[in-house]
Structures are given as C-alpha cells and as structure tokens.
PDB file of N, CA and C in Angstrom:
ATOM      1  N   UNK A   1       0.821  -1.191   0.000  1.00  0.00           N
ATOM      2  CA  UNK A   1       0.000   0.000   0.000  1.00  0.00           C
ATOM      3  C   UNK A   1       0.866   1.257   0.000  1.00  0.00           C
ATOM      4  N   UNK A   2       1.887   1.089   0.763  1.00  0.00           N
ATOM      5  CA  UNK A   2       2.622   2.442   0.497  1.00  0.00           C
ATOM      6  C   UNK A   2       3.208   2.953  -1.237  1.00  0.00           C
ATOM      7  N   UNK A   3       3.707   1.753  -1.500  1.00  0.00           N
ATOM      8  CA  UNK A   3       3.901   1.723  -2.881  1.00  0.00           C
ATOM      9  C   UNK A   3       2.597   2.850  -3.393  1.00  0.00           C
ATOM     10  N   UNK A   4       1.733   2.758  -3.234  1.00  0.00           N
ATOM     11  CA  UNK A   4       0.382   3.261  -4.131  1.00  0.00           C
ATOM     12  C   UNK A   4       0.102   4.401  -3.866  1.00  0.00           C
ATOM     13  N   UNK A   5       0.224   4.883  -2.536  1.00  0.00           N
ATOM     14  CA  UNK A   5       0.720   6.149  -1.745  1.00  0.00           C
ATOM     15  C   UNK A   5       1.344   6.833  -2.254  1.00  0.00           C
ATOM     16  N   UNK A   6       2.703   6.170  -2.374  1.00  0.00           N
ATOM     17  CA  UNK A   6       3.391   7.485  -3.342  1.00  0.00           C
ATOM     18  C   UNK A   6       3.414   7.604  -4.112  1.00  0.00           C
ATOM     19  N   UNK A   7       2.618   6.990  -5.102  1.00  0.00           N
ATOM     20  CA  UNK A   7       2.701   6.777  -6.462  1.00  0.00           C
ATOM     21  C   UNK A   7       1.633   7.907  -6.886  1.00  0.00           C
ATOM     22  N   UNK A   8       0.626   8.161  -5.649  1.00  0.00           N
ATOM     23  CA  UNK A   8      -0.432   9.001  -5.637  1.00  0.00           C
ATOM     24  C   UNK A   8      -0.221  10.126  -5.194  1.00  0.00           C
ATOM     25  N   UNK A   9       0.970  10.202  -4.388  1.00  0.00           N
ATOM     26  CA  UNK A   9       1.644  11.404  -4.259  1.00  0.00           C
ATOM     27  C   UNK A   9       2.193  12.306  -5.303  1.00  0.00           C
ATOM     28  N   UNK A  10       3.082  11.417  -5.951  1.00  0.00           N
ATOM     29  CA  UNK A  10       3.513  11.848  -7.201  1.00  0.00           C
ATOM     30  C   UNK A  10       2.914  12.295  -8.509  1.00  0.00           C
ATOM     31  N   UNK A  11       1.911  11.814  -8.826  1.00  0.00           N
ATOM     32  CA  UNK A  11       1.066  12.158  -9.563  1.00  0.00           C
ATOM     33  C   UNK A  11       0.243  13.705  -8.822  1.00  0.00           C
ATOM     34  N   UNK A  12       0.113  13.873  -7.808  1.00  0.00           N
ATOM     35  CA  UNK A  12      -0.266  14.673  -7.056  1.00  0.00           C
ATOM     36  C   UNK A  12       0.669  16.244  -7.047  1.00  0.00           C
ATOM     37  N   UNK A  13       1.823  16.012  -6.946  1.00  0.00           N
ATOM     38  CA  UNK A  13       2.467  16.660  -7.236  1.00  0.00           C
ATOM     39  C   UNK A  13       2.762  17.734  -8.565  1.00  0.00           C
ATOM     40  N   UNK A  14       2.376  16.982  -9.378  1.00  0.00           N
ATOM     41  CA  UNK A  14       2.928  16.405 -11.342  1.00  0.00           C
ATOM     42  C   UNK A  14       1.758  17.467 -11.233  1.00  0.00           C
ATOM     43  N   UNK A  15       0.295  17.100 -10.831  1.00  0.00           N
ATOM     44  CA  UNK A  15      -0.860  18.282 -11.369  1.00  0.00           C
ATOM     45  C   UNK A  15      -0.334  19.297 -10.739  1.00  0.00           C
ATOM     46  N   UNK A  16      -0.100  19.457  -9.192  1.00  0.00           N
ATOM     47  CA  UNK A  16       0.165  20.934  -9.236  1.00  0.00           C
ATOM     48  C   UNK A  16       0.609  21.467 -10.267  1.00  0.00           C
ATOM     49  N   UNK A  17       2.115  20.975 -10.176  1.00  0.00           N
ATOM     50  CA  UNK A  17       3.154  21.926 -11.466  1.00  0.00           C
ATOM     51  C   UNK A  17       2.539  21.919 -12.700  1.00  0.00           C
ATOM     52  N   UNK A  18       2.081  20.883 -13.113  1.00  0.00           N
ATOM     53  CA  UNK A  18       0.770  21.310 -14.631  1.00  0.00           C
ATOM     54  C   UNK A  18       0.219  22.417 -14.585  1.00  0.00           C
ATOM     55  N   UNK A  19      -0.739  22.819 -13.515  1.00  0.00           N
ATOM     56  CA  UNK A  19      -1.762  23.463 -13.445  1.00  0.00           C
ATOM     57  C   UNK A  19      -0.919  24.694 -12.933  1.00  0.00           C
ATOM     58  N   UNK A  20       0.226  24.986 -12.410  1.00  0.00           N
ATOM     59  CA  UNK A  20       1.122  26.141 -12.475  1.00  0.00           C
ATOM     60  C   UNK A  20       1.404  26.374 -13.347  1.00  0.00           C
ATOM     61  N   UNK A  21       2.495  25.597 -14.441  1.00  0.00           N
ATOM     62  CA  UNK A  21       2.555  25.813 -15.287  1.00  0.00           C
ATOM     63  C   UNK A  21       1.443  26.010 -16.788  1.00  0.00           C
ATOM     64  N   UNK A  22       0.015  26.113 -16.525  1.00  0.00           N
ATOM     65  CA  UNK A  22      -0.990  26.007 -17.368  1.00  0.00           C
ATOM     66  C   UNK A  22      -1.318  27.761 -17.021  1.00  0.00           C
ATOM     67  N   UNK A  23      -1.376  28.167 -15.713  1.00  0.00           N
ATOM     68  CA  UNK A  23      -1.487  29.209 -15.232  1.00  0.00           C
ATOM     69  C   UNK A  23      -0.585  30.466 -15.897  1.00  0.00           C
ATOM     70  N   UNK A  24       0.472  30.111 -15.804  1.00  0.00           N
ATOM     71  CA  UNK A  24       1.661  30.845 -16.126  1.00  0.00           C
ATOM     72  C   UNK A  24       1.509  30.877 -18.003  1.00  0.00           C
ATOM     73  N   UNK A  25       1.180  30.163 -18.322  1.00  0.00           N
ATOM     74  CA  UNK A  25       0.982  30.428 -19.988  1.00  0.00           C
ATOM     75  C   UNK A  25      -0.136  31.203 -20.324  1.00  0.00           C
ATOM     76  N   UNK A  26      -1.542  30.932 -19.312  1.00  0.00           N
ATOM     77  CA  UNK A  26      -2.503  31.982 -19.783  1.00  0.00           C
ATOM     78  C   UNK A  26      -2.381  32.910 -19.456  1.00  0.00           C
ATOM     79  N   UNK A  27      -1.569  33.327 -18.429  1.00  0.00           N
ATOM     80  CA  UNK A  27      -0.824  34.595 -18.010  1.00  0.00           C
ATOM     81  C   UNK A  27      -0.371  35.659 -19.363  1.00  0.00           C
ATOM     82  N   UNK A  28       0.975  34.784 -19.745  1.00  0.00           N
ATOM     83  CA  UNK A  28       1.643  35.286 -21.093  1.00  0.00           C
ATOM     84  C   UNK A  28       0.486  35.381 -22.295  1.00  0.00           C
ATOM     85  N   UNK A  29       0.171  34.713 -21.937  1.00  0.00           N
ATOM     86  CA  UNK A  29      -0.756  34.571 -23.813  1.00  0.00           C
ATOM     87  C   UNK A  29      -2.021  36.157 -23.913  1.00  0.00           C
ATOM     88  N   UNK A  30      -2.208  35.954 -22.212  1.00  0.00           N
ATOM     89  CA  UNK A  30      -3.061  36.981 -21.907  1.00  0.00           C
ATOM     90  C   UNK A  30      -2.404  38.535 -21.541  1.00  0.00           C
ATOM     91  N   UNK A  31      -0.788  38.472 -22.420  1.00  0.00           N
ATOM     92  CA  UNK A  31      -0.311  39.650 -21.795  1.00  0.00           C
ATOM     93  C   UNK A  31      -0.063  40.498 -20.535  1.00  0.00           C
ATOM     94  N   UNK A  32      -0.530  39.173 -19.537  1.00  0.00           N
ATOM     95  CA  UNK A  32      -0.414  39.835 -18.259  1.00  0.00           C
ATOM     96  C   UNK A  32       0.890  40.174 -17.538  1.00  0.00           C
ATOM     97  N   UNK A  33       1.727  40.492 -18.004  1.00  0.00           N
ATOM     98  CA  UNK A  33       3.210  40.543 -17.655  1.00  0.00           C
ATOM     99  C   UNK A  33       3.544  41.437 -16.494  1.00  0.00           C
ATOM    100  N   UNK A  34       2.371  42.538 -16.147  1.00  0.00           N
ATOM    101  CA  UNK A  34       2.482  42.485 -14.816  1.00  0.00           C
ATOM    102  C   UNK A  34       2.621  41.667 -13.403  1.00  0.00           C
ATOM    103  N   UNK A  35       1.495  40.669 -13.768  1.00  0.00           N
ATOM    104  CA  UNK A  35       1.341  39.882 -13.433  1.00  0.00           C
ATOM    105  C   UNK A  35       2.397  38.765 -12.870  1.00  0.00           C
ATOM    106  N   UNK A  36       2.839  38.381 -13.550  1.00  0.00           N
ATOM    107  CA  UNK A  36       4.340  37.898 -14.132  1.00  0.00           C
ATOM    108  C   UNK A  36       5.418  38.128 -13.069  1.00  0.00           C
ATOM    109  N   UNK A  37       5.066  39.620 -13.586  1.00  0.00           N
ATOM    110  CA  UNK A  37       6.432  39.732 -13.268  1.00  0.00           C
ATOM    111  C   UNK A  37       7.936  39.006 -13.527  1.00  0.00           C
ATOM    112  N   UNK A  38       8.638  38.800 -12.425  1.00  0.00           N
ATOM    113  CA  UNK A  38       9.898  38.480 -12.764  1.00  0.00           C
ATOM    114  C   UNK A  38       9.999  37.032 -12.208  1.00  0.00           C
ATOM    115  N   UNK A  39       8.782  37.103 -12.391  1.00  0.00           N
ATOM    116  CA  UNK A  39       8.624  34.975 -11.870  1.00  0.00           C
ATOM    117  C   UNK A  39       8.606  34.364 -12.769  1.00  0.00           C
ATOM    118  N   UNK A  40       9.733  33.158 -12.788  1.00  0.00           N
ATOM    119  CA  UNK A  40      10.695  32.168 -14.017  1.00  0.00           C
ATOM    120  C   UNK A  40       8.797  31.210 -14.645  1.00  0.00           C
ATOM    121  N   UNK A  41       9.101  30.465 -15.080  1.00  0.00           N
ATOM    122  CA  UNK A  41       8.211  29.581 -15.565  1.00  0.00           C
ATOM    123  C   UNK A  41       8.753  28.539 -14.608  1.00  0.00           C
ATOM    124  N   UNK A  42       7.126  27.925 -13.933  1.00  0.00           N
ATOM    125  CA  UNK A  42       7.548  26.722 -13.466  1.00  0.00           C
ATOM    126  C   UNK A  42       7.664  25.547 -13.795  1.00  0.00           C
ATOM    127  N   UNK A  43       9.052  25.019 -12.804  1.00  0.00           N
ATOM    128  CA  UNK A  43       9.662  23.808 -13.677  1.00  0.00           C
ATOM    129  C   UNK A  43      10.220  23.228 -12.421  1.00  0.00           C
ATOM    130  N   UNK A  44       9.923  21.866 -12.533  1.00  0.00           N
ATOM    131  CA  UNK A  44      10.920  20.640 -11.624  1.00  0.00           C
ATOM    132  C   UNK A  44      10.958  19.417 -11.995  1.00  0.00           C
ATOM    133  N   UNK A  45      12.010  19.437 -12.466  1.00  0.00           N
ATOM    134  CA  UNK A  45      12.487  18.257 -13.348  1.00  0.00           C
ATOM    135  C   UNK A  45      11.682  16.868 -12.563  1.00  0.00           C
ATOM    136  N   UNK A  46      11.975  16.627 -11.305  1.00  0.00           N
ATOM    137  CA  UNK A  46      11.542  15.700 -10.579  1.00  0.00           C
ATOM    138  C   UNK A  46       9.976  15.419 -10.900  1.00  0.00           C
ATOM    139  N   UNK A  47       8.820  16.173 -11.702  1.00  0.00           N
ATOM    140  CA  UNK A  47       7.487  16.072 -11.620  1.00  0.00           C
ATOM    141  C   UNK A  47       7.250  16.092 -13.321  1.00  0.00           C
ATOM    142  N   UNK A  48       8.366  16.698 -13.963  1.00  0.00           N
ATOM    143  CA  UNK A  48       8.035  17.077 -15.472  1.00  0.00           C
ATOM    144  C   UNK A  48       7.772  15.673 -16.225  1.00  0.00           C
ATOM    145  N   UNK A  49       8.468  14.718 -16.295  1.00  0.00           N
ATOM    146  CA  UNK A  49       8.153  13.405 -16.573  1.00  0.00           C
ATOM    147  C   UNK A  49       6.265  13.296 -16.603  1.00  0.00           C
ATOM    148  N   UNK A  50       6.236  13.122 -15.083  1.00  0.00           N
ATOM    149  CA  UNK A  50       4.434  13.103 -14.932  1.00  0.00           C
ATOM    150  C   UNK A  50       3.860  13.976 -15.403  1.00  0.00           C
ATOM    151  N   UNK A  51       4.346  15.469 -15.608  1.00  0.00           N
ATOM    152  CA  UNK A  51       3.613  16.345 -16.066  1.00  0.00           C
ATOM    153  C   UNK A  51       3.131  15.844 -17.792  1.00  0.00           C
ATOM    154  N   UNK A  52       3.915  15.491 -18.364  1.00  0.00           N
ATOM    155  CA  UNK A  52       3.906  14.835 -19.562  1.00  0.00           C
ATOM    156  C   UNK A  52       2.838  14.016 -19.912  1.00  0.00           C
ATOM    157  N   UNK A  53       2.977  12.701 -18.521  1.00  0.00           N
ATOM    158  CA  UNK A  53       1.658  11.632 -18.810  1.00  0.00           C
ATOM    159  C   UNK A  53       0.603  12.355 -18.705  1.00  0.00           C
ATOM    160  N   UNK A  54       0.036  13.264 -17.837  1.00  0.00           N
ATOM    161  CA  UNK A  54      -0.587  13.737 -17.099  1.00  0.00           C
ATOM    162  C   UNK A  54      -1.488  14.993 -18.793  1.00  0.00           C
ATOM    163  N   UNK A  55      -0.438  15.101 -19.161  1.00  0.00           N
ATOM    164  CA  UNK A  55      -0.629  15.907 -20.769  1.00  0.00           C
ATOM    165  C   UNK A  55      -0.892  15.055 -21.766  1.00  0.00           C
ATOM    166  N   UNK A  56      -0.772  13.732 -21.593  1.00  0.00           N
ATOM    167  CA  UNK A  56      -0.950  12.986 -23.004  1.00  0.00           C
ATOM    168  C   UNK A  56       0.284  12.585 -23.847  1.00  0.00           C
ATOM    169  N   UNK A  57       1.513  13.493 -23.550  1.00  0.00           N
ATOM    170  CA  UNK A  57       2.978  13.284 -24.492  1.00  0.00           C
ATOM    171  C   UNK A  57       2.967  11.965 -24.284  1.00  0.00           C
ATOM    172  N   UNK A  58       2.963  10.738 -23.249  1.00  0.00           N
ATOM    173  CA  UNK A  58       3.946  10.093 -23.232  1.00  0.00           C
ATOM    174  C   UNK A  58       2.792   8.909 -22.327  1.00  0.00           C
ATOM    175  N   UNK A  59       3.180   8.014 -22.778  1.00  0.00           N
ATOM    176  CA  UNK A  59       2.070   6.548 -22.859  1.00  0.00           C
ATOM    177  C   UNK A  59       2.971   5.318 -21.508  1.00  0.00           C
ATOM    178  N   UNK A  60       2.305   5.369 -20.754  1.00  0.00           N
ATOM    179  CA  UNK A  60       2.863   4.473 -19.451  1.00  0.00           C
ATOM    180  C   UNK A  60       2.406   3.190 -19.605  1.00  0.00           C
ATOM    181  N   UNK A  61       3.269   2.105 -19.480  1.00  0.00           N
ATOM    182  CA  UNK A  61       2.613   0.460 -19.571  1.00  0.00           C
ATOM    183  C   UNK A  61       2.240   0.766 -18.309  1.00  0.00           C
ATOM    184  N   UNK A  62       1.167  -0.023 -18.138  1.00  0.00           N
ATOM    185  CA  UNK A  62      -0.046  -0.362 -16.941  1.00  0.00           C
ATOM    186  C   UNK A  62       0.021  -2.301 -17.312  1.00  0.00           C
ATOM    187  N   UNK A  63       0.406  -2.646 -16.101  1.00  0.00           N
ATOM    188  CA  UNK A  63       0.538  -4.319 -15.898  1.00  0.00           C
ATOM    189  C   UNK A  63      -1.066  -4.386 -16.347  1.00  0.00           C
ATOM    190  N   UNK A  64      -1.139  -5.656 -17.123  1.00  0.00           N
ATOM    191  CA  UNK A  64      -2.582  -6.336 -17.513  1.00  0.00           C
ATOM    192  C   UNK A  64      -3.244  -6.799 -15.992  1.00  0.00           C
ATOM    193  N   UNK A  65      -2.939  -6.912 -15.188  1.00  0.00           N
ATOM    194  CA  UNK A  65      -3.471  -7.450 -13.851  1.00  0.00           C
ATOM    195  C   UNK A  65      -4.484  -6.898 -12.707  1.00  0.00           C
ATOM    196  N   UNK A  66      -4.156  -5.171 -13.791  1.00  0.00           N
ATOM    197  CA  UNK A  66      -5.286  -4.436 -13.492  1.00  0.00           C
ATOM    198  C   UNK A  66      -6.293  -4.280 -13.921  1.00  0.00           C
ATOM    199  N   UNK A  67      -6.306  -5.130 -15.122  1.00  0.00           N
ATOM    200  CA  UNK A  67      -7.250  -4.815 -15.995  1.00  0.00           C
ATOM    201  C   UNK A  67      -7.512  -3.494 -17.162  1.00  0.00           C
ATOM    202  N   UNK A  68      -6.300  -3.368 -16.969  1.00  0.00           N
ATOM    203  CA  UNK A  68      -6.325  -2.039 -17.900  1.00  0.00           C
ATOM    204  C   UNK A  68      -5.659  -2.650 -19.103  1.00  0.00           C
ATOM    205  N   UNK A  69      -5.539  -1.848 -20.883  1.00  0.00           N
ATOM    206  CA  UNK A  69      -5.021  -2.780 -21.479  1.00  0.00           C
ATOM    207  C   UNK A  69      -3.450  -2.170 -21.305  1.00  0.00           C
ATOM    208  N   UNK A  70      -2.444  -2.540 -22.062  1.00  0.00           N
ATOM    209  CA  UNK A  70      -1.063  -2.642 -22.053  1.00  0.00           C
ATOM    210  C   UNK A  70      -0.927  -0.963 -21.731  1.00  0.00           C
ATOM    211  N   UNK A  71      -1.054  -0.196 -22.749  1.00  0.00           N
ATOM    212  CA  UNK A  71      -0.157   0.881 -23.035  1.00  0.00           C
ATOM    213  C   UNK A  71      -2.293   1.856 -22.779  1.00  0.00           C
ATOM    214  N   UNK A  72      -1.891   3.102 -21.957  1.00  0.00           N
ATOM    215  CA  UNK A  72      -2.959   3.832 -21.678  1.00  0.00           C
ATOM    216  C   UNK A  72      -3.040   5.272 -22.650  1.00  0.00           C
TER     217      UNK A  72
END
C-alpha cells in the first residue's frame, strides 16, 4: 500500500506543477506581464516526466493485472 501512496503522491504533485505551469501560460498569452512579473516559468524536473503523462505526451505500460489494457 505504500507503494500506491506514493505513487499518488507523485502524480499529485505532477498536477500541481501542470496546473502552475498552465497558469503561467494563460498569463503570457493573456499579456499579463504584470502579473508575471519576474517569476521564471515553473519547472521541476523531478514532476516534469508526470507532467507529460498527465498531458498525453507520453504513454505508461499499466501491468494487464489491473485490468487495464497494455499501453494507456
């Protein structure tokens, strides 16, 4: 169970920084550069991976044992 825990953690994580980083683009797109300011785009390598699945880029095998099929 812990296994699943953090696995739910991590994914947990992965949306924040999505949804920061989703924030931060309608920001720019919306010219809000006040806004902005002099705050970088967010990024952490450690979550960007998930941020990816989490976007669709990138296809995770899921064991058949879940009943899910191979590739999601």
């Amino acid at each position: 169970m812990d296994h699943i825990w953090t696995f739910r953690l991590a994914y947990e994580q992965a949306r924040k920084l999505r949804d920061a980083q989703d924030e931060y683009c309608r920001l720019a797109e919306a010219g809000e550069w006040d806004i902005l300011g002099l705050k970088p785009f967010p990024d952490d390598l450690r979550w960007e991976m998930l941020v990816d699945v989490l976007r669709g880029r990138v296809k995770v095998p899921v064991p058949i044992r879940f009943g899910l099929p191979w590739m999601c």
